[in-house]
Protein backbone atom coordinates (compact mmCIF):
# COMPACT_ATOMS: atom_id res chain seq x y z
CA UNK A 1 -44.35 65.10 102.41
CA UNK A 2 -44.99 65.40 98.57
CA UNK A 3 -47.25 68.48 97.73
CA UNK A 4 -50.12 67.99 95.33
CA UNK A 5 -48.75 69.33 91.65
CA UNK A 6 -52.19 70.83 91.37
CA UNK A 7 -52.30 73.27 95.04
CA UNK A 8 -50.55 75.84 93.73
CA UNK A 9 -52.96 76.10 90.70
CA UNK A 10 -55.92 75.74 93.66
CA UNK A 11 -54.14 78.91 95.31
CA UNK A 12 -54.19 80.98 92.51
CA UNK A 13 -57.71 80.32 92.05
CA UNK A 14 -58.28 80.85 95.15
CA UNK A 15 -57.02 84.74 94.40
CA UNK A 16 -58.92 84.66 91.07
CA UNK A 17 -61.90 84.01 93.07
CA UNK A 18 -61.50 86.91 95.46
CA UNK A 19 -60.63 89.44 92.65
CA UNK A 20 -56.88 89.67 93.12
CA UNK A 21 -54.96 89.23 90.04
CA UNK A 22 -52.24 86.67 90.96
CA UNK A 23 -49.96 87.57 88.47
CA UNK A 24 -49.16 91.36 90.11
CA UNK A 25 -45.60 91.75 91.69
CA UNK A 26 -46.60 90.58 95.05
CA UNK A 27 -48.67 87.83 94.17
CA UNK A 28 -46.39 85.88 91.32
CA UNK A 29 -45.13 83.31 93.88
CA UNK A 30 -48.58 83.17 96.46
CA UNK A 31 -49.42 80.15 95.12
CA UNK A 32 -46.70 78.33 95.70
CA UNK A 33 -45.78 80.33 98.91
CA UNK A 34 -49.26 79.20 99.96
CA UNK A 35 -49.18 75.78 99.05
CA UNK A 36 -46.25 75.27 100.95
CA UNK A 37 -47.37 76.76 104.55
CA UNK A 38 -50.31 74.39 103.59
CA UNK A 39 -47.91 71.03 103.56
CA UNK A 40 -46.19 72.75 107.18
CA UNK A 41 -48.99 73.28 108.54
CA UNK A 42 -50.80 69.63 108.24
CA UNK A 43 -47.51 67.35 108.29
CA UNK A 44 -48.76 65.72 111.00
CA UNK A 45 -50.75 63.23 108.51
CA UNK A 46 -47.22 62.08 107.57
CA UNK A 47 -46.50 61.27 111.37
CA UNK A 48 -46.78 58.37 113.38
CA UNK A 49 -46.78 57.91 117.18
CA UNK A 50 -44.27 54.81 116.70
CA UNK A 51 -42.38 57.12 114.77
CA UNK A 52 -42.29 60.10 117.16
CA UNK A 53 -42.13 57.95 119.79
CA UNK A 54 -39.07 55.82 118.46
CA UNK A 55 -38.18 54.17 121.65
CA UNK A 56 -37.87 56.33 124.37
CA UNK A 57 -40.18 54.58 126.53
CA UNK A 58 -38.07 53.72 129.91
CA UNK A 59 -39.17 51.62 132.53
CA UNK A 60 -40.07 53.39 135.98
CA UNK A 61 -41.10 52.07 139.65
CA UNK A 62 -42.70 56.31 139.47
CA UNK A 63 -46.08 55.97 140.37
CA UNK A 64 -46.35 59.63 140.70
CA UNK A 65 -48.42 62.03 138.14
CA UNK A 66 -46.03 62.85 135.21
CA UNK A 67 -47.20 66.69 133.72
CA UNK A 68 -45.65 68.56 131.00
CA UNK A 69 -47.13 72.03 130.66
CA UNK A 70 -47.29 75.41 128.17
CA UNK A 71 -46.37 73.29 125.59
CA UNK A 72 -46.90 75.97 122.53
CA UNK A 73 -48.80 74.80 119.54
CA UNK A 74 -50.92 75.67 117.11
CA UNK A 75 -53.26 74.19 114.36
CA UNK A 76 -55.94 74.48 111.54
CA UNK A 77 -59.84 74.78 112.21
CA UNK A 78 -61.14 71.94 110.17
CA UNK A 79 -64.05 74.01 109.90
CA UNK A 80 -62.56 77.64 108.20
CA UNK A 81 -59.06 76.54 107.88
CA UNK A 82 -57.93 79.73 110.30
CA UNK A 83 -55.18 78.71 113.09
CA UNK A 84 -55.73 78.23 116.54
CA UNK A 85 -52.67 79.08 118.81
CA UNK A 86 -52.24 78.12 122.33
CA UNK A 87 -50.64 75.67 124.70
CA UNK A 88 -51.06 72.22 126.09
CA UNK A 89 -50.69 70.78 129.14
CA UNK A 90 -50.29 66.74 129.28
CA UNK A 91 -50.52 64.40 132.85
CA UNK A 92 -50.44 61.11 133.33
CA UNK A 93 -49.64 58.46 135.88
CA UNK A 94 -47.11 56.23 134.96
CA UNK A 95 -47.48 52.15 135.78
CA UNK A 96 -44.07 50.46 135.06
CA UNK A 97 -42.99 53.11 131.94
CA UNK A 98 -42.52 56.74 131.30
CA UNK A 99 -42.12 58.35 128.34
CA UNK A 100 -39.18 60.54 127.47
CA UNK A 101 -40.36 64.09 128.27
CA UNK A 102 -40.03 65.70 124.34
CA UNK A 103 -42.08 63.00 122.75
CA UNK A 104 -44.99 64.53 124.48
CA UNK A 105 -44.31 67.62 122.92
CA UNK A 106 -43.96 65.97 119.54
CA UNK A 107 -46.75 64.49 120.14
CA UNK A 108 -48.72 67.31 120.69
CA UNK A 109 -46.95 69.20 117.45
CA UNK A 110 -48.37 65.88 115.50
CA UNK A 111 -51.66 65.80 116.13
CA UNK A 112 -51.50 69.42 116.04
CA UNK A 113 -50.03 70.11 112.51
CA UNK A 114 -54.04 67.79 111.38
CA UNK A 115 -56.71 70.30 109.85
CA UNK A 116 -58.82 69.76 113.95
CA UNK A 117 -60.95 71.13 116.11
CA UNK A 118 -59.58 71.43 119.44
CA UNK A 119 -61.94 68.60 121.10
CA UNK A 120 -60.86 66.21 118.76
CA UNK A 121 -56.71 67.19 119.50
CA UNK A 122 -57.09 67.04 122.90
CA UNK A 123 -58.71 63.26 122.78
CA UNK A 124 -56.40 62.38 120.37
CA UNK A 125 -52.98 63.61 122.39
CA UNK A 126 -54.46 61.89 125.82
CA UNK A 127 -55.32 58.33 123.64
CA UNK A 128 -51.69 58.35 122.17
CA UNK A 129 -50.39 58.79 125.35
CA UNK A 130 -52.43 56.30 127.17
CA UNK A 131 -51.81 54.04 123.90
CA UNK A 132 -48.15 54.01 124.32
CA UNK A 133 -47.64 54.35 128.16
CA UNK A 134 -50.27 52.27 129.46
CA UNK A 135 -50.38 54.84 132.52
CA UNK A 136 -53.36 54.40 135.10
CA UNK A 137 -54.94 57.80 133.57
CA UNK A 138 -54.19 60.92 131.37
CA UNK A 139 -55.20 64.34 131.25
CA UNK A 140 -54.55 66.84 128.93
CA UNK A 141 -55.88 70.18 128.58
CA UNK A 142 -55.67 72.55 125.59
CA UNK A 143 -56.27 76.78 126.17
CA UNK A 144 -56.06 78.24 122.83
CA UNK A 145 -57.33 81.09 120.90
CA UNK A 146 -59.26 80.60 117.67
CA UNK A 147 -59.45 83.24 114.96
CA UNK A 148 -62.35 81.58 113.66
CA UNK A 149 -64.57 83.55 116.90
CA UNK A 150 -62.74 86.80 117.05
């Protein structure tokens, strides 16, 4: 993902603005420090579900519930741009395909790595998954902690 030329100089505004003078000792790189947790932390808007996907869809007579759980992530609150951390946990029942076990985790990092709110993540993970599988219903639930209410 290319980063904006102008973030950095949006970071150290960003310190101007709260008083901080970023040309101290231990704010000289902050900016660009900054800019680039920014790009790690929403790469997910460079993603696609084809491309995460990339395949490993197998066919399956299982007609049993699939569920991968405590899958770690965290995001951005599109709201205050503060992280949420927590874990997902993804089911679905398959009808004719499953879906190699680590693309729902990549999945979940995908849509997770999007400035969100967690209603929005959770809708999105269960539609790519019922997008790509076709299964006869998903279910995913997200527990996570904001820092945006503590």
């Amino acid at each position: 993902m290319l980063m904006s030329s102008s973030l950095p100089q949006h970071y150290r505004d960003i310190l101007l603005g709260l008083g901080e003078d970023p040309d101290r000792e231990g704010l000289l790189d902050t900016p660009k420090r900054a800019s680039k947790a920014m790009q790690y932390l929403c790469h997910g808007y460079t993603q696609s579900v084809d491309e995460i996907v990339n395949g490993a869809l197998f066919a399956s007579d299982n007609d049993e519930i699939v569920i991968v759980q405590n899958i770690e992530l965290y995001s951005l609150c599109e709201h205050h741009l503060l992280p949420f951390i927590g874990k997902a946990h993804v089911a679905y029942i398959p009808t004719g395909k499953v879906l190699g076990l680590s693309k729902i985790a990549r999945i979940v990092d995908m849509f997770a790595r999007r400035l969100q709110i967690q209603e929005n993540l959770t809708k999105q993970i269960a539609d790519a998954i019922q997008q790509v599988t076709g299964a006869a219903g998903v279910a995913v639930v997200i527990e996570a902690k904001h820092m945006c209410m503590m």
